[in-house]
PDB file of N, CA and C in Angstrom:
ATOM      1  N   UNK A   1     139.940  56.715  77.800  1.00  0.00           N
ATOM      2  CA  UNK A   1     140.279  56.673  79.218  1.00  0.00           C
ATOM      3  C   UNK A   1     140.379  55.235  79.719  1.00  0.00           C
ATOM      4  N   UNK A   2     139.356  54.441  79.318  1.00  0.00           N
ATOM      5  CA  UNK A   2     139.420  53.137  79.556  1.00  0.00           C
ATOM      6  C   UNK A   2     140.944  52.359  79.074  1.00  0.00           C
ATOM      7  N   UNK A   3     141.333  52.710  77.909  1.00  0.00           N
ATOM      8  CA  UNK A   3     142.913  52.037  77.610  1.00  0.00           C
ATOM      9  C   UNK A   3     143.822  52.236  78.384  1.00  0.00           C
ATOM     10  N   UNK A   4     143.747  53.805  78.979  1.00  0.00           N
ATOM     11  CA  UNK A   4     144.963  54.482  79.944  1.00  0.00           C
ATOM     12  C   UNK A   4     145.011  53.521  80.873  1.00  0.00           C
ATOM     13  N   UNK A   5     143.486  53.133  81.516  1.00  0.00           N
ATOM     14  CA  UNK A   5     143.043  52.722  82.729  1.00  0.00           C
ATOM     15  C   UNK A   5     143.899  51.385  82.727  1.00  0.00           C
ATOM     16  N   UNK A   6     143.797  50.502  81.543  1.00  0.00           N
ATOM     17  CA  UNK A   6     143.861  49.153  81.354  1.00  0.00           C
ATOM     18  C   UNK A   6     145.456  49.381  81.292  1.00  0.00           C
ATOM     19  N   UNK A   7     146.068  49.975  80.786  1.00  0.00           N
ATOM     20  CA  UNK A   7     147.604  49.840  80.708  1.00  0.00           C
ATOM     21  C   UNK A   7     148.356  50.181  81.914  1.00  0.00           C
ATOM     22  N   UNK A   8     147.404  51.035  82.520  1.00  0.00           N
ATOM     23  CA  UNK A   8     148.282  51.884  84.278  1.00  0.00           C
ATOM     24  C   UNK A   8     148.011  50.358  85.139  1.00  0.00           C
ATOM     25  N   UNK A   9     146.744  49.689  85.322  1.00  0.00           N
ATOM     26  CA  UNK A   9     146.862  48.651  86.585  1.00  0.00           C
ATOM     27  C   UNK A   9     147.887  47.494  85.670  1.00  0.00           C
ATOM     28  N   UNK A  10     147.836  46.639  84.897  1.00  0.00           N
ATOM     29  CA  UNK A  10     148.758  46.166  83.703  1.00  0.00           C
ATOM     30  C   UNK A  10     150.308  46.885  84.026  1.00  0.00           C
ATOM     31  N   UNK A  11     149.814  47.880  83.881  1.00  0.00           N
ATOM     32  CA  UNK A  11     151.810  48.430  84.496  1.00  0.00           C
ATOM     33  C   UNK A  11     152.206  48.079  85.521  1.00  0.00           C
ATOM     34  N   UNK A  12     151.273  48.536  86.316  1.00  0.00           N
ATOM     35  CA  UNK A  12     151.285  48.085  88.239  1.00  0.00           C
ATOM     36  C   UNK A  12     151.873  47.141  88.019  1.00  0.00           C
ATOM     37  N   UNK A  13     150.764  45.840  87.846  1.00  0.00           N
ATOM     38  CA  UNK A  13     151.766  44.770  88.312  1.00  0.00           C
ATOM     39  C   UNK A  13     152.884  44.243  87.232  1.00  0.00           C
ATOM     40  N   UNK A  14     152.878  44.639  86.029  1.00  0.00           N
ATOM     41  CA  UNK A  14     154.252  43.951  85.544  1.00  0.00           C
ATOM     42  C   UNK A  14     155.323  44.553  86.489  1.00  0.00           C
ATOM     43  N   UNK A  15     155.296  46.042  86.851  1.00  0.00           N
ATOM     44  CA  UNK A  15     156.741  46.493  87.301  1.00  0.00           C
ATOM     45  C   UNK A  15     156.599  45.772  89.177  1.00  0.00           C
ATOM     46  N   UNK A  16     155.704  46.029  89.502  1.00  0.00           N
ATOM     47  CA  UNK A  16     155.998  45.164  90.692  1.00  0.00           C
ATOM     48  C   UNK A  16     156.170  43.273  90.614  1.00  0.00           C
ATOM     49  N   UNK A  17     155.884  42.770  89.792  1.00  0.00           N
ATOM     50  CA  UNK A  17     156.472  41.467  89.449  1.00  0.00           C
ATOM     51  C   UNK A  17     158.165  41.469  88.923  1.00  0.00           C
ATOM     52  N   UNK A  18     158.541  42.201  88.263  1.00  0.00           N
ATOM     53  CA  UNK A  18     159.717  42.113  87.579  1.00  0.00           C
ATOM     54  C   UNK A  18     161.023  43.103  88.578  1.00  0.00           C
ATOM     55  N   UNK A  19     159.983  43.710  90.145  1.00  0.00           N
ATOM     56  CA  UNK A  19     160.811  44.023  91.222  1.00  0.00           C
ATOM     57  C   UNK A  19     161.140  42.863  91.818  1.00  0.00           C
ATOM     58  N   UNK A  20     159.950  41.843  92.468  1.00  0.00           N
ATOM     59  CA  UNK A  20     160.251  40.976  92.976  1.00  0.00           C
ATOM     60  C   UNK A  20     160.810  39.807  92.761  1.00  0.00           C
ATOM     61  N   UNK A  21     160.762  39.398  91.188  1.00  0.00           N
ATOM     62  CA  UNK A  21     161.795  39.003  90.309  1.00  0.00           C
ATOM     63  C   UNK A  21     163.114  38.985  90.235  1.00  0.00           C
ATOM     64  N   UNK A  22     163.243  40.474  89.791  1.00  0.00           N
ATOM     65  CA  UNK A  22     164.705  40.988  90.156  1.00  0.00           C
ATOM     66  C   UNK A  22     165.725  40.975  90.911  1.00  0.00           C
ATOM     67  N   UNK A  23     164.560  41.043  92.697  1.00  0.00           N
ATOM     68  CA  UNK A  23     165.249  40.899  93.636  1.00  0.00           C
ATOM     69  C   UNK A  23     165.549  39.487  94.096  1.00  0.00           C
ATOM     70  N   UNK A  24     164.351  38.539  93.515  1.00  0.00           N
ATOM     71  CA  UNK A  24     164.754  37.056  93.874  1.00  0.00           C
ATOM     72  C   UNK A  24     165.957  36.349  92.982  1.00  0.00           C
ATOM     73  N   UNK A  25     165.719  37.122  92.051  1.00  0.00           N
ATOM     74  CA  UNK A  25     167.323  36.787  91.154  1.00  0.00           C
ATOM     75  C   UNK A  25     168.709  37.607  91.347  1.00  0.00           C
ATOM     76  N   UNK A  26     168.962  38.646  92.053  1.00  0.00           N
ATOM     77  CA  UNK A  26     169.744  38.827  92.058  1.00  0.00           C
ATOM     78  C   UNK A  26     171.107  38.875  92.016  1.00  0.00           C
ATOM     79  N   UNK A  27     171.276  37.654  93.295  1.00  0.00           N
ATOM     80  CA  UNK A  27     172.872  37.649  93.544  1.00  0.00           C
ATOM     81  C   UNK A  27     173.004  36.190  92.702  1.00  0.00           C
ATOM     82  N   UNK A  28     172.173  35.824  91.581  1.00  0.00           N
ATOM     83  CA  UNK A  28     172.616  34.878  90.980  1.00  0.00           C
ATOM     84  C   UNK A  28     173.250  35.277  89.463  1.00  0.00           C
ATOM     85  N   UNK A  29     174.595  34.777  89.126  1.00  0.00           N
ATOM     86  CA  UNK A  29     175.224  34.988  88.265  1.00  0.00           C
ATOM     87  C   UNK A  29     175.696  33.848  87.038  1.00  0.00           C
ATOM     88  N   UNK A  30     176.106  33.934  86.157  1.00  0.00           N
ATOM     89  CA  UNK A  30     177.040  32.789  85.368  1.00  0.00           C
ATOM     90  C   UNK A  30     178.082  33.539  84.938  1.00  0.00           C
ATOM     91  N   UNK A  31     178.826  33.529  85.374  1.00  0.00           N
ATOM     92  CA  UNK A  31     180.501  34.008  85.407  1.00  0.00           C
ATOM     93  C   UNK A  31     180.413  35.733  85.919  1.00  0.00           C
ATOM     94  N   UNK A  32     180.398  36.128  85.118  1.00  0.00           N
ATOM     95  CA  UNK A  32     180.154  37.714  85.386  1.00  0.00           C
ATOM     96  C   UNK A  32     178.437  37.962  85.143  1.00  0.00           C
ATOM     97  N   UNK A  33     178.253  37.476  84.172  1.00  0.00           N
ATOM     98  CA  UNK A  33     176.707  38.313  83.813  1.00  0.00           C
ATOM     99  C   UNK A  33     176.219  38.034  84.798  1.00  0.00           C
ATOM    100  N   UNK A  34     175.027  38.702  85.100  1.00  0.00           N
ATOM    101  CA  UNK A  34     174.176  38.810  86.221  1.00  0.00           C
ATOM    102  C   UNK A  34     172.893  38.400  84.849  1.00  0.00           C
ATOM    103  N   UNK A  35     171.586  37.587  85.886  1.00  0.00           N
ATOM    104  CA  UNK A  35     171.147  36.646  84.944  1.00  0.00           C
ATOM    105  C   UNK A  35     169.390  37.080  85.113  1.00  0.00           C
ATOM    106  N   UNK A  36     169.069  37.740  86.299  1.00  0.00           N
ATOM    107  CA  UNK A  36     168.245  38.593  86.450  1.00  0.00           C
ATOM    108  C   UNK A  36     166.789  39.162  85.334  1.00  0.00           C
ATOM    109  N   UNK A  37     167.584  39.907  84.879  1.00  0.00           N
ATOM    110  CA  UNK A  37     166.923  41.064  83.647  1.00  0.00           C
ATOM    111  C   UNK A  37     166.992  39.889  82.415  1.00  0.00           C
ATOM    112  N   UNK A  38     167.686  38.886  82.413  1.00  0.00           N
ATOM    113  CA  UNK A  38     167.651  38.103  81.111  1.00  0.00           C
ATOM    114  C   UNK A  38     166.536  36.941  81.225  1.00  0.00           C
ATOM    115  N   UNK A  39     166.660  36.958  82.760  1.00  0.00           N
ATOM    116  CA  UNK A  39     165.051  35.664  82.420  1.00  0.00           C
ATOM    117  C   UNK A  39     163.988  35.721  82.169  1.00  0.00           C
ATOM    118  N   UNK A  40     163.742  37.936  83.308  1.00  0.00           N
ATOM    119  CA  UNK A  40     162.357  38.647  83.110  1.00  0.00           C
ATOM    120  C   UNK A  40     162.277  38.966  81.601  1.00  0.00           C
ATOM    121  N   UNK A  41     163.193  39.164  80.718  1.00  0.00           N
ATOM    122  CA  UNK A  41     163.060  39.214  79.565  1.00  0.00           C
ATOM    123  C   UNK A  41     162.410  37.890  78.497  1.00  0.00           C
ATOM    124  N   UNK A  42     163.188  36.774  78.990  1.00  0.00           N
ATOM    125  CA  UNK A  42     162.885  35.838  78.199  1.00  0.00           C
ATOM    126  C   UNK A  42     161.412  35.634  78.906  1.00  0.00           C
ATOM    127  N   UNK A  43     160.818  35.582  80.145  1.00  0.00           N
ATOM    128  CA  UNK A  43     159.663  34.709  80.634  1.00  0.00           C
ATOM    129  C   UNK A  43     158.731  36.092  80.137  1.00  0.00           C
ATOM    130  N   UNK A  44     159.142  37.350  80.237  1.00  0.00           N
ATOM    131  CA  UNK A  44     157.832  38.459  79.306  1.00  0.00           C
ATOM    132  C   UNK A  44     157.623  38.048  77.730  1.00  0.00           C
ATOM    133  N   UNK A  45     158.625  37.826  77.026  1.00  0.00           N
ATOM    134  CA  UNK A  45     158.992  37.275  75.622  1.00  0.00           C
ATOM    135  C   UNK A  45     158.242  36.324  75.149  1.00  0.00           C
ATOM    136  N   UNK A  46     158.140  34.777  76.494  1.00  0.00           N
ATOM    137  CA  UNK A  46     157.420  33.743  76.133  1.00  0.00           C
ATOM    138  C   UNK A  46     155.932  34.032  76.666  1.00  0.00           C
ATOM    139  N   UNK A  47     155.798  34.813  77.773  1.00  0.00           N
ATOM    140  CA  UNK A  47     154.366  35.300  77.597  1.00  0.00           C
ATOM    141  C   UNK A  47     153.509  36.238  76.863  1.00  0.00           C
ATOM    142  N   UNK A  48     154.363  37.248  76.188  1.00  0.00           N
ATOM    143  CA  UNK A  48     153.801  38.181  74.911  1.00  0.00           C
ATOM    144  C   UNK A  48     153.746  37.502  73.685  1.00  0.00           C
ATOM    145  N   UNK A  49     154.177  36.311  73.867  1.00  0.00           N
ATOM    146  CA  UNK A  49     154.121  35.530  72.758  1.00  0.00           C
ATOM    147  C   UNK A  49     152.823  34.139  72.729  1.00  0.00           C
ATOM    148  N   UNK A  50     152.990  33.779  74.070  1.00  0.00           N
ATOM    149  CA  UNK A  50     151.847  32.953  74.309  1.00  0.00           C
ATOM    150  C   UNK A  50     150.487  33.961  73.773  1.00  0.00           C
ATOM    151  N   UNK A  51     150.139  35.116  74.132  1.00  0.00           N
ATOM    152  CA  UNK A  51     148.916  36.170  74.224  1.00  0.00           C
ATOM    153  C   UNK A  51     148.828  36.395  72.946  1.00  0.00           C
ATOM    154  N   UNK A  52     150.002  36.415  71.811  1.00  0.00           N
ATOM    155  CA  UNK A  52     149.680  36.995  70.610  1.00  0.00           C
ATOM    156  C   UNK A  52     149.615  35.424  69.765  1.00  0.00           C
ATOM    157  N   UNK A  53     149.751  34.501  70.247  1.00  0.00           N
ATOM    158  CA  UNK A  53     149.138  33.035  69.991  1.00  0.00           C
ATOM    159  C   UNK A  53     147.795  32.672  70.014  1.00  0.00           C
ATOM    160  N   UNK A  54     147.547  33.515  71.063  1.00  0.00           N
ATOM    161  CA  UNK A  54     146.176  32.916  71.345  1.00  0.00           C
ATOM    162  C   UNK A  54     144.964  33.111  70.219  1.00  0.00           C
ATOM    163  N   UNK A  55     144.987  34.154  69.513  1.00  0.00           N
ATOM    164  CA  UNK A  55     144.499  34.675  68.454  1.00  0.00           C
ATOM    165  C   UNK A  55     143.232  34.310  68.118  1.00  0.00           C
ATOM    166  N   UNK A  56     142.612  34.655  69.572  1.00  0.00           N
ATOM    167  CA  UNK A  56     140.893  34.723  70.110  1.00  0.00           C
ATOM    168  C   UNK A  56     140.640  36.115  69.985  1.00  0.00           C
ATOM    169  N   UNK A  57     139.602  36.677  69.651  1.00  0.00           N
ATOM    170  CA  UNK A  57     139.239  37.869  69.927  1.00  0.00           C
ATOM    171  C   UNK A  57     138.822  38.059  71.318  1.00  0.00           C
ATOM    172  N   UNK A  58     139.705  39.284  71.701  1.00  0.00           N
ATOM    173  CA  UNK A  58     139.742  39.705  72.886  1.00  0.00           C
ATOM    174  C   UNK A  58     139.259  41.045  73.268  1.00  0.00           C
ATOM    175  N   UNK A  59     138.369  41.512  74.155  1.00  0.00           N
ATOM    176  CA  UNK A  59     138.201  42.898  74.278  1.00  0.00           C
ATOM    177  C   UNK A  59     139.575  43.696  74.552  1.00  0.00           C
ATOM    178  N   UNK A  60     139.333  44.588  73.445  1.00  0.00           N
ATOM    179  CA  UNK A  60     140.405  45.676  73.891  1.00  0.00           C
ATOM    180  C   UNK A  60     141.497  45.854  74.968  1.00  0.00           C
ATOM    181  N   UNK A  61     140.249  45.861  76.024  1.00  0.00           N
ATOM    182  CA  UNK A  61     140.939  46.525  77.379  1.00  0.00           C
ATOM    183  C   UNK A  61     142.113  45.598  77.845  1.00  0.00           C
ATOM    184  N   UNK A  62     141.092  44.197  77.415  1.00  0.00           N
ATOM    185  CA  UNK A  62     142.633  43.335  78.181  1.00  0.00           C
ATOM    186  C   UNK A  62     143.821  43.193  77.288  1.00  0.00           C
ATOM    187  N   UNK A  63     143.098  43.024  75.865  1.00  0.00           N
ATOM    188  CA  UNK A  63     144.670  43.269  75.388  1.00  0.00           C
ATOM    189  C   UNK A  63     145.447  44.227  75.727  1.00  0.00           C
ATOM    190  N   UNK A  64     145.398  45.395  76.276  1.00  0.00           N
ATOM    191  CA  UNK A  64     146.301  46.640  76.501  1.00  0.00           C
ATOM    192  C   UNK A  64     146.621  46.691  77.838  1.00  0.00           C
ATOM    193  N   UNK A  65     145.900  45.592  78.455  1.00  0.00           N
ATOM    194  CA  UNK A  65     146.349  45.477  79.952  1.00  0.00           C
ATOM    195  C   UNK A  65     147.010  44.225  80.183  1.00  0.00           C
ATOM    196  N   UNK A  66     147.154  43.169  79.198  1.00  0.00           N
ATOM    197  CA  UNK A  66     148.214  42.422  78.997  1.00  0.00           C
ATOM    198  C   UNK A  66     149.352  42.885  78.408  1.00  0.00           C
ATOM    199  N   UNK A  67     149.155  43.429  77.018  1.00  0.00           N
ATOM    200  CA  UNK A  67     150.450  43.345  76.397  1.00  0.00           C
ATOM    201  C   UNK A  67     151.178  44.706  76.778  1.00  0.00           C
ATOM    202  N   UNK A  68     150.378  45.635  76.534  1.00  0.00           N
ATOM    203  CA  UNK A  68     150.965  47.267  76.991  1.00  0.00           C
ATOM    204  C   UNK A  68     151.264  47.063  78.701  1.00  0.00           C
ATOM    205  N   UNK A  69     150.357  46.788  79.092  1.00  0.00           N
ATOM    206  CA  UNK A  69     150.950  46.890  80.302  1.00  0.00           C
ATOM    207  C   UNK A  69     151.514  46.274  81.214  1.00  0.00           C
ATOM    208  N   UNK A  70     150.620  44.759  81.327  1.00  0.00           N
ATOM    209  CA  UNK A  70     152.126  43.488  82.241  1.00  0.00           C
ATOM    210  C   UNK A  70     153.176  43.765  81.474  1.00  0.00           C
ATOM    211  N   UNK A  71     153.234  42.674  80.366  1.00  0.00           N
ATOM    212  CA  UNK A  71     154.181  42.729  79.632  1.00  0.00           C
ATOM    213  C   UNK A  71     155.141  44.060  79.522  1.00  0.00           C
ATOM    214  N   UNK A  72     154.888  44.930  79.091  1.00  0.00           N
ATOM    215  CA  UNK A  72     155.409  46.425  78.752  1.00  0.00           C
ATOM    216  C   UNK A  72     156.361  46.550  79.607  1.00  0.00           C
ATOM    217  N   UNK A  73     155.388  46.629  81.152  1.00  0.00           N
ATOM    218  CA  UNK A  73     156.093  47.295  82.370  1.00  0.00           C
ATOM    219  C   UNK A  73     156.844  45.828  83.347  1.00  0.00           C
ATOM    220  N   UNK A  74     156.942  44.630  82.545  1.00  0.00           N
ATOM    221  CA  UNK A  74     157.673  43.710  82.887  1.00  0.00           C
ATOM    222  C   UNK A  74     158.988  43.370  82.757  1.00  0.00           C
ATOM    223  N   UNK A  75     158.532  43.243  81.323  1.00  0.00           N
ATOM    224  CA  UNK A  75     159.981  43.293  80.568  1.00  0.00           C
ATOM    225  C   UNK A  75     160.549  44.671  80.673  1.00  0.00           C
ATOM    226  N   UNK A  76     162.389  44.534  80.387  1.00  0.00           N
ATOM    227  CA  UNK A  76     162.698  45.663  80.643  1.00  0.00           C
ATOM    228  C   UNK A  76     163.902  46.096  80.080  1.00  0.00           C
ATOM    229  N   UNK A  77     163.832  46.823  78.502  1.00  0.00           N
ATOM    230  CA  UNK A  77     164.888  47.114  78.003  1.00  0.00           C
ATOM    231  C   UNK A  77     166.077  47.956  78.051  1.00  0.00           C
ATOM    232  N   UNK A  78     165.617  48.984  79.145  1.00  0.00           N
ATOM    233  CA  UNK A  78     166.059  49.829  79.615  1.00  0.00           C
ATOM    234  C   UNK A  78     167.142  49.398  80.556  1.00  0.00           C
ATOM    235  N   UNK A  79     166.766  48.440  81.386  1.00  0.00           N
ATOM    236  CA  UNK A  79     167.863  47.693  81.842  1.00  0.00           C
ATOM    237  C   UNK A  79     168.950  47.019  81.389  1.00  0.00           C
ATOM    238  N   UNK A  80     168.071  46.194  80.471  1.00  0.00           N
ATOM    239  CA  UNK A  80     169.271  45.642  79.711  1.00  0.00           C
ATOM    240  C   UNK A  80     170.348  46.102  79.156  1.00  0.00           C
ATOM    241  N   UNK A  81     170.099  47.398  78.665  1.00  0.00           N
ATOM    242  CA  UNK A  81     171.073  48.630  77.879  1.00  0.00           C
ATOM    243  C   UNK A  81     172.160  49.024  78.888  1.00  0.00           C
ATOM    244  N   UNK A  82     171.141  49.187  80.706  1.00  0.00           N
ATOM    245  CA  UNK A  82     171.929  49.679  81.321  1.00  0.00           C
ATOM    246  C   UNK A  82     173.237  48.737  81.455  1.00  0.00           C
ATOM    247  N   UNK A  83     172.557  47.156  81.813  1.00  0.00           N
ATOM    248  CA  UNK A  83     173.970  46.254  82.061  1.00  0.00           C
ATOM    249  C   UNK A  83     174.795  46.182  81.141  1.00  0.00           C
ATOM    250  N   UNK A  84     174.366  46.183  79.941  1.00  0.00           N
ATOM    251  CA  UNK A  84     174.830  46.032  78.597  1.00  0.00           C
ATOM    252  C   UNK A  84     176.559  47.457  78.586  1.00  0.00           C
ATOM    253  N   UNK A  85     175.924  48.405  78.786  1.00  0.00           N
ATOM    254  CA  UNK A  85     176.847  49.599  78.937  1.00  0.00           C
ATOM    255  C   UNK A  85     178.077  49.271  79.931  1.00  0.00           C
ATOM    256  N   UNK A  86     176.974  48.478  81.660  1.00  0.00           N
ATOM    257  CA  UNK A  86     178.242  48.689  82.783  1.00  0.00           C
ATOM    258  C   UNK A  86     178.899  47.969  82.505  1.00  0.00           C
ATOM    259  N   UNK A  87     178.460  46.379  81.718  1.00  0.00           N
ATOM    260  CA  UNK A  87     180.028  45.438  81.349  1.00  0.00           C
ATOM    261  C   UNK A  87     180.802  46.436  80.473  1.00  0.00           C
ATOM    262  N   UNK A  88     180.657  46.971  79.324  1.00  0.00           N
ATOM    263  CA  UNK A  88     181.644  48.001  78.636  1.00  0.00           C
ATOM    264  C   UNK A  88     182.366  48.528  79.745  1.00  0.00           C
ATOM    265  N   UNK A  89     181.917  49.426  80.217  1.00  0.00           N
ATOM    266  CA  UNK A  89     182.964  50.250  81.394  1.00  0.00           C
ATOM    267  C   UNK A  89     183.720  49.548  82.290  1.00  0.00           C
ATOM    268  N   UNK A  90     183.267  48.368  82.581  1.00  0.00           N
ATOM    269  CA  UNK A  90     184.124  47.685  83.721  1.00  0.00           C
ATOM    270  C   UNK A  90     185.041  46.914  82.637  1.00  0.00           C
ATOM    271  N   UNK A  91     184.906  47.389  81.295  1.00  0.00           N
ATOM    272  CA  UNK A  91     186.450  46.648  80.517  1.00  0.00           C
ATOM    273  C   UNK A  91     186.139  45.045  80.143  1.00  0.00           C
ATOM    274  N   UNK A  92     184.723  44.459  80.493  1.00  0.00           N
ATOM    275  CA  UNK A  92     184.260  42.997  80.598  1.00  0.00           C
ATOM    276  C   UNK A  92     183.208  42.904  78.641  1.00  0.00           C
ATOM    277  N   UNK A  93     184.334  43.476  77.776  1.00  0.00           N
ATOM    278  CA  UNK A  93     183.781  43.917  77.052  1.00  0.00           C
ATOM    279  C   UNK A  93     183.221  42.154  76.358  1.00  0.00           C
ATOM    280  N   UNK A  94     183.726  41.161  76.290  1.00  0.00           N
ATOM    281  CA  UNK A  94     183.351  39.882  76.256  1.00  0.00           C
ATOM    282  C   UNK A  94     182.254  39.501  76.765  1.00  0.00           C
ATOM    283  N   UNK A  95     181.947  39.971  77.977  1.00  0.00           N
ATOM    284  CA  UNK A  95     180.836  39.648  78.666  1.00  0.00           C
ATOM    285  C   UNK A  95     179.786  40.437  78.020  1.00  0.00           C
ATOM    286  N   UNK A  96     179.752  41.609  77.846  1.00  0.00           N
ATOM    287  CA  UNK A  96     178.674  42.338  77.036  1.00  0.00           C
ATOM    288  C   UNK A  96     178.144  42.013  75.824  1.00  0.00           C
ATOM    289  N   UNK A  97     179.070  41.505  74.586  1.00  0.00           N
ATOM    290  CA  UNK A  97     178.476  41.131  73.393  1.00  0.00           C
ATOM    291  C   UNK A  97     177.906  40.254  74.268  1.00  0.00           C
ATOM    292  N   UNK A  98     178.522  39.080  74.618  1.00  0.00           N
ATOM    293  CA  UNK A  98     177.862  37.907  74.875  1.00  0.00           C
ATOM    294  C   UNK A  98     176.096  38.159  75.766  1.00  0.00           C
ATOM    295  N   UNK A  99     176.399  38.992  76.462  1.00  0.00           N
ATOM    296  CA  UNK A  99     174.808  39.666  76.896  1.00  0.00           C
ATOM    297  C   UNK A  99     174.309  40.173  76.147  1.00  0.00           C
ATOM    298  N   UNK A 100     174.501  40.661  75.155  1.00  0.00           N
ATOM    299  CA  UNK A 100     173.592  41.149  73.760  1.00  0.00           C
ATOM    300  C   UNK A 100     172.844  40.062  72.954  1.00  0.00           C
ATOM    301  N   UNK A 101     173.781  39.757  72.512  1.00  0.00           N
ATOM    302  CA  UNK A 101     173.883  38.805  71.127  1.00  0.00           C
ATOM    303  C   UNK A 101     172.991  37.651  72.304  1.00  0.00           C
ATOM    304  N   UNK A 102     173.246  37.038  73.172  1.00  0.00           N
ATOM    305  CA  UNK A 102     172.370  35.713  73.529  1.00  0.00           C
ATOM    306  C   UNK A 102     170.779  36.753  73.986  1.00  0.00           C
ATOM    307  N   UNK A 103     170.718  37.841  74.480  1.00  0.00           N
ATOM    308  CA  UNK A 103     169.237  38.379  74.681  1.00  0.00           C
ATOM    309  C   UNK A 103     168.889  38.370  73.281  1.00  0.00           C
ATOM    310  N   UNK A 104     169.168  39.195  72.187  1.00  0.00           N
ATOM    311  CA  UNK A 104     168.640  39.454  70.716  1.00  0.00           C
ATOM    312  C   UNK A 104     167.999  38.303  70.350  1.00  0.00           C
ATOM    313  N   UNK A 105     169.298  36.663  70.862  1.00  0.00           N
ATOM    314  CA  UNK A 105     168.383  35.777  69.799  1.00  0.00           C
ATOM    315  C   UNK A 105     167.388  34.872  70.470  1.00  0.00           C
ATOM    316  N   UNK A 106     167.826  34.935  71.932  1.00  0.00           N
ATOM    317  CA  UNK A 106     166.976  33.460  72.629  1.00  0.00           C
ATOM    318  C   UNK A 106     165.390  34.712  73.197  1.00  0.00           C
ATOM    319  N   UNK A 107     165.619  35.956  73.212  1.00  0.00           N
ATOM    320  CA  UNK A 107     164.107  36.416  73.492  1.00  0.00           C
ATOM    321  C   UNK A 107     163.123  36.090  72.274  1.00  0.00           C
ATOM    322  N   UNK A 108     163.608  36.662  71.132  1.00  0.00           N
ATOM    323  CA  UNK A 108     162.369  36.319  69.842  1.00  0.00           C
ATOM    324  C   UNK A 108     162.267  34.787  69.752  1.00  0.00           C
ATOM    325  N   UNK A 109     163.631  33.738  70.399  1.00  0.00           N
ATOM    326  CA  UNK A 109     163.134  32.322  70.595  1.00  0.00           C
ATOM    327  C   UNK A 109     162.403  31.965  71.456  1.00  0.00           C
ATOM    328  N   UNK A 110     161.637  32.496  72.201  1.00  0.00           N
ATOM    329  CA  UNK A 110     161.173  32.312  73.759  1.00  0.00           C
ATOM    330  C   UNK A 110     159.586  33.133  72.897  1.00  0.00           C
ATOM    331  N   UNK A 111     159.726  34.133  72.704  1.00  0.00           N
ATOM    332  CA  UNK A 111     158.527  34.412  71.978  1.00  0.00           C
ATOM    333  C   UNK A 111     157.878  33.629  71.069  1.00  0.00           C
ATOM    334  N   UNK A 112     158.436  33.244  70.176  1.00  0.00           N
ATOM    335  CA  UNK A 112     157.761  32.101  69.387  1.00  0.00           C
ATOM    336  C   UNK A 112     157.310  30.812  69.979  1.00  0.00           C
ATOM    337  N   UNK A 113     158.188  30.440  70.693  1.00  0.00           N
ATOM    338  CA  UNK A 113     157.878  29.324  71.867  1.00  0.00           C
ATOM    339  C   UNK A 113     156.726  29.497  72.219  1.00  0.00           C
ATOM    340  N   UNK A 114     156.480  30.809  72.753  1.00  0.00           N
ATOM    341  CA  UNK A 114     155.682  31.171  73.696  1.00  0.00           C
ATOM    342  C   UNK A 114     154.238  31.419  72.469  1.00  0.00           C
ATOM    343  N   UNK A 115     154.243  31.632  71.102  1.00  0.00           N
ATOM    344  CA  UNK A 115     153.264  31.967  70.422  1.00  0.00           C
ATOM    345  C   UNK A 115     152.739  30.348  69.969  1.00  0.00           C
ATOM    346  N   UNK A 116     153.943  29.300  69.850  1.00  0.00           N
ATOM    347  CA  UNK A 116     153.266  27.878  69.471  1.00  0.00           C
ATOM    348  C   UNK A 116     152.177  27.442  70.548  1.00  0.00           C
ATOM    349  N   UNK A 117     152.459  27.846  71.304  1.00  0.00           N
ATOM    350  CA  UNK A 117     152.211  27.011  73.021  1.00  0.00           C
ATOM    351  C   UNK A 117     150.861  26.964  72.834  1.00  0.00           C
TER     352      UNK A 117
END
């Protein structure tokens, strides 16, 4: 019960950080992509990576209320898929690899970053 506990407040606030995030990034773009969901990705990336750096023994709870749950409910792949799809449909099929292929490689670079640190 205690893990549930630690991952539900851990959820709380990743998804309410990565709202207010979202919304402070919004109407900012680089050509078409919308740039949003790619930073909360990279800045969850370099912080799940800083945490699995740290490689202190940690009680349980917070690990699962860091990584399961900020992190978890921060980052957000589900989104990404979604934008990933609407450039396809809007025919901006250029723009989509290019939103793939640069999330795939600069998040696990941002993670490691984030695990040297």
């Amino acid at each position: 019960m205690s893990t549930i506990l630690a991952v539900a407040f851990g959820g709380a606030i990743g998804a309410v950080l990565r709202y207010v995030i979202g919304e402070y990034l919004k109407g900012y773009k680089i050509k078409q992509l919308t740039i949003g969901t790619f930073i909360i990705n990279l800045i969850g990336s370099f912080f799940l990576g800083w945490l699995m750096g740290l490689q202190m023994p940690v009680n349980a709870w917070y690990t699962f209320f860091l990584t399961t749950g900020i992190c978890g409910a921060f980052t957000t792949f589900s989104t990404f898929v979604i934008e990933s799809i609407s450039y396809m449909k809007k025919r901006a099929m250029m723009t989509a690899v290019i939103y793939v292929i640069i999330t795939m490689i600069i998040c696990p670079i941002f993670f490691m970053l984030g695990y040297r640190v």
